[in-house]
N, C-alpha and C. Protein backbone atom coordinates (compact mmCIF):
# COMPACT_ATOMS: atom_id res chain seq x y z
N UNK A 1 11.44 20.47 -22.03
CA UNK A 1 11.94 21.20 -20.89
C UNK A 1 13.29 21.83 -21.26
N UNK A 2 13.73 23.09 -20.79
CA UNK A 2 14.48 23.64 -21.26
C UNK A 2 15.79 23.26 -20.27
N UNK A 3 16.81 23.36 -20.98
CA UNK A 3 18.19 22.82 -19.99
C UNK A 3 18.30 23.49 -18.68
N UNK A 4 18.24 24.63 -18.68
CA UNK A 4 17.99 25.35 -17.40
C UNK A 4 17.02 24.37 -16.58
N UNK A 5 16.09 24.65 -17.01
CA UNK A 5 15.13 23.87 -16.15
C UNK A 5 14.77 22.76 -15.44
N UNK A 6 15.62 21.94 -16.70
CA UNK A 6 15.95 20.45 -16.67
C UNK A 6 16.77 20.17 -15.34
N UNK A 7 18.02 21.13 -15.46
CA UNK A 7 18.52 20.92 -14.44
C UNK A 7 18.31 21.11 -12.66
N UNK A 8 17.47 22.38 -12.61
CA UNK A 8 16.69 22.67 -11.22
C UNK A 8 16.11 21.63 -11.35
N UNK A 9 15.20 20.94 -12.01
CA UNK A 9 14.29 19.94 -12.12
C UNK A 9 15.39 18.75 -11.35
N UNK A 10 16.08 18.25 -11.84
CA UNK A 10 17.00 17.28 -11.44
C UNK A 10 17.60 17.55 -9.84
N UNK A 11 17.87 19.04 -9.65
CA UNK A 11 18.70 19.50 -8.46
C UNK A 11 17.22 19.12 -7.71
N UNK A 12 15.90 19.68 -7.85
CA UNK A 12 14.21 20.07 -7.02
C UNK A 12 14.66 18.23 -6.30
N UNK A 13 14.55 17.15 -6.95
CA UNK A 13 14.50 15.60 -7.19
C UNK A 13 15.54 14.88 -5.99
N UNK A 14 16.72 15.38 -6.31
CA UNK A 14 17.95 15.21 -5.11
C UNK A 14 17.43 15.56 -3.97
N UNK A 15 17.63 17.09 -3.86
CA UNK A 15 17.68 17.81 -2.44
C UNK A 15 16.34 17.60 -1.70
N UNK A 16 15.34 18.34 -2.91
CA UNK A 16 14.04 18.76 -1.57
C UNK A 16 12.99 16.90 -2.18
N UNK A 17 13.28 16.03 -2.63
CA UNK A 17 12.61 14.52 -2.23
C UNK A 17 13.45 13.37 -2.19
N UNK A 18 14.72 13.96 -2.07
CA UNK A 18 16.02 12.86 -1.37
C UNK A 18 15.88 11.74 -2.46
N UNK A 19 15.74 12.01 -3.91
CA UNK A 19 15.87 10.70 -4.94
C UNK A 19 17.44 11.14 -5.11
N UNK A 20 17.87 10.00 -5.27
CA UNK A 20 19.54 9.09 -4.97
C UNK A 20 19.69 9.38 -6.58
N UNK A 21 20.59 9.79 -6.90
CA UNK A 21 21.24 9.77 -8.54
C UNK A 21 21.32 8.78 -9.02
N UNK A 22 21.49 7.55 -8.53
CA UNK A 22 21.23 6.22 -9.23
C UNK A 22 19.97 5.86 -9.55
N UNK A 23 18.56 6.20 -8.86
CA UNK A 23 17.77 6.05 -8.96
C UNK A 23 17.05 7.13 -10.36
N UNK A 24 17.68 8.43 -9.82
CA UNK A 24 17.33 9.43 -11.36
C UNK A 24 17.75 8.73 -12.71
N UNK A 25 19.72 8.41 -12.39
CA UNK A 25 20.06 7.75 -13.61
C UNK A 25 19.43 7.02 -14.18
N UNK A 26 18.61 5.65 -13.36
CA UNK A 26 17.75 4.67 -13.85
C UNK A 26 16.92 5.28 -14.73
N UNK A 27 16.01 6.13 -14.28
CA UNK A 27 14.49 6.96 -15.07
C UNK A 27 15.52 7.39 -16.14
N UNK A 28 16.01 8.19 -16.25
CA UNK A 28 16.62 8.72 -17.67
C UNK A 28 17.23 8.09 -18.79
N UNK A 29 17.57 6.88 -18.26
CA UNK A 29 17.76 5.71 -19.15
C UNK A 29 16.59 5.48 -19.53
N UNK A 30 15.64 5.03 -19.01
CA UNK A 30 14.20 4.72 -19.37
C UNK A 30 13.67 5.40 -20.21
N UNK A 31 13.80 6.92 -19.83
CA UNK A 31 13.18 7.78 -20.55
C UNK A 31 13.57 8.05 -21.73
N UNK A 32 14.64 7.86 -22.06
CA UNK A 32 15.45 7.55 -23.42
C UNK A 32 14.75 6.13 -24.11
N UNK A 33 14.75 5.31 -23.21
CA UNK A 33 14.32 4.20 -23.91
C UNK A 33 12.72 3.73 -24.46
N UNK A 34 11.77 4.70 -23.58
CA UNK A 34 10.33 4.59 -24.02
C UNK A 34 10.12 5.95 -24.40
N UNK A 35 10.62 7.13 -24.41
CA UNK A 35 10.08 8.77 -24.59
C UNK A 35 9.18 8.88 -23.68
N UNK A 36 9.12 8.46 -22.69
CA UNK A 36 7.48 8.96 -21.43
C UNK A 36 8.59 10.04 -20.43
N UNK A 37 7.30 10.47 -19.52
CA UNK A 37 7.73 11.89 -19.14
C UNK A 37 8.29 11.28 -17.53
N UNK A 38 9.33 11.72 -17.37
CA UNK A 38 10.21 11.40 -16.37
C UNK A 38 9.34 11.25 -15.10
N UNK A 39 8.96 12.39 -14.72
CA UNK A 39 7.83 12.12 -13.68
C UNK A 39 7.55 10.74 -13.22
N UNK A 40 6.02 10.13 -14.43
CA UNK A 40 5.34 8.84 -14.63
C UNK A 40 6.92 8.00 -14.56
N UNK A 41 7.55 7.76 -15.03
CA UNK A 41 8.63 6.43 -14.94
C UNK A 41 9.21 6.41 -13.69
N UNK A 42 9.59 7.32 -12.97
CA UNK A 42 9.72 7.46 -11.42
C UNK A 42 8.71 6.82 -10.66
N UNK A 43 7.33 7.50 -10.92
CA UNK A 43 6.26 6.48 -10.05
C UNK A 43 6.38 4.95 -10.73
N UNK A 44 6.42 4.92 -12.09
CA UNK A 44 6.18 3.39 -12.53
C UNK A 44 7.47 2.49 -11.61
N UNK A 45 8.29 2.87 -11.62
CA UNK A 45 9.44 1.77 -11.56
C UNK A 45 9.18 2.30 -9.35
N UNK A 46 8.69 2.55 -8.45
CA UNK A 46 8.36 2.74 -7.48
C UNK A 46 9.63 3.54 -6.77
N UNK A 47 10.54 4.42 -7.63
CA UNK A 47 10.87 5.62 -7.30
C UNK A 47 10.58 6.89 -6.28
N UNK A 48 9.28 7.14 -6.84
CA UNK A 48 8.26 7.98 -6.14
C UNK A 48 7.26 7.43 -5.43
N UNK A 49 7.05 8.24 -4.41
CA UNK A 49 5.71 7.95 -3.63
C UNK A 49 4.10 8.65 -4.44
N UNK A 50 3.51 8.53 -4.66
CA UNK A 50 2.20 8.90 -5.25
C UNK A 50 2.28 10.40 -4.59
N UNK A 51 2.56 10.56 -3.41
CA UNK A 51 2.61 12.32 -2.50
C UNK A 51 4.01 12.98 -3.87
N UNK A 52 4.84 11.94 -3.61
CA UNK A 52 5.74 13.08 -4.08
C UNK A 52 5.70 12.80 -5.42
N UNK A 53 5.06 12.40 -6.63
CA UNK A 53 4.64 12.49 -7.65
C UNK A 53 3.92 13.33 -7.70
N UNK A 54 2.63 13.85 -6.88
CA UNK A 54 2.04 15.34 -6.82
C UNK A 54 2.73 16.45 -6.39
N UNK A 55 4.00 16.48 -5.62
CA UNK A 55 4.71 17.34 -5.10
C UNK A 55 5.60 17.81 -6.98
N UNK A 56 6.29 16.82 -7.92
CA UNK A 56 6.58 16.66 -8.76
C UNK A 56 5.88 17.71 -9.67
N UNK A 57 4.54 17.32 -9.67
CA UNK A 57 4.05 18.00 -11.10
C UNK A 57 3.42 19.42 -10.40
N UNK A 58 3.26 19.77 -9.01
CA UNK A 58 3.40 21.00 -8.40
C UNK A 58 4.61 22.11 -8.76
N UNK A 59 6.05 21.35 -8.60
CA UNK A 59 7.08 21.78 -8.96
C UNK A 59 6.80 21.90 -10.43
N UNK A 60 7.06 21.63 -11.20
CA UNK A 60 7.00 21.42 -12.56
C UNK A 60 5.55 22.41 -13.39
N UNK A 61 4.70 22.99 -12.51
CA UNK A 61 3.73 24.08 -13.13
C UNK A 61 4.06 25.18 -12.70
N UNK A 62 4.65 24.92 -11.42
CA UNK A 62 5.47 26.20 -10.65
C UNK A 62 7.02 27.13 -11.71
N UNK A 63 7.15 25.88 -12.26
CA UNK A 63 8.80 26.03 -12.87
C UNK A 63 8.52 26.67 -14.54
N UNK A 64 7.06 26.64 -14.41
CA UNK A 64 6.32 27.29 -15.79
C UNK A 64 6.66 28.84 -16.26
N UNK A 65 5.84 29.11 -14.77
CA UNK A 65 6.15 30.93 -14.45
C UNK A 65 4.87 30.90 -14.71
């Protein structure tokens, strides 16, 4: 993901599904620590709701072009 993107991606996460920066921080630690795709570690660790894990990878094909 490109830094640009990365970052709307991060801003999409806050604003429009109200995930708490401590809770992002957590996943990105993770994601550093296993290489899995941010998304999945959000649902794994119960971050995400299964809706907004599809709302997630909606955003994220959208953010393709």
């Amino acid at each position: 993901m490109a830094p640009t993107t990365h970052s709307k991606f991060i801003c999409f996460l806050r604003e429009e599904l109200a995930i708490s920066d401590s809770s992002i921080a957590f996943a990105l630690r993770h994601r550093e620590q296993n290489n899995g795709p941010l998304p999945m570690i959000l649902w794994q660790y119960g971050l995400v709701t299964l809706q907004q894990l599809d709302q997630i990878y909606d955003w994220l094909e959208s953010a393709k072009g």
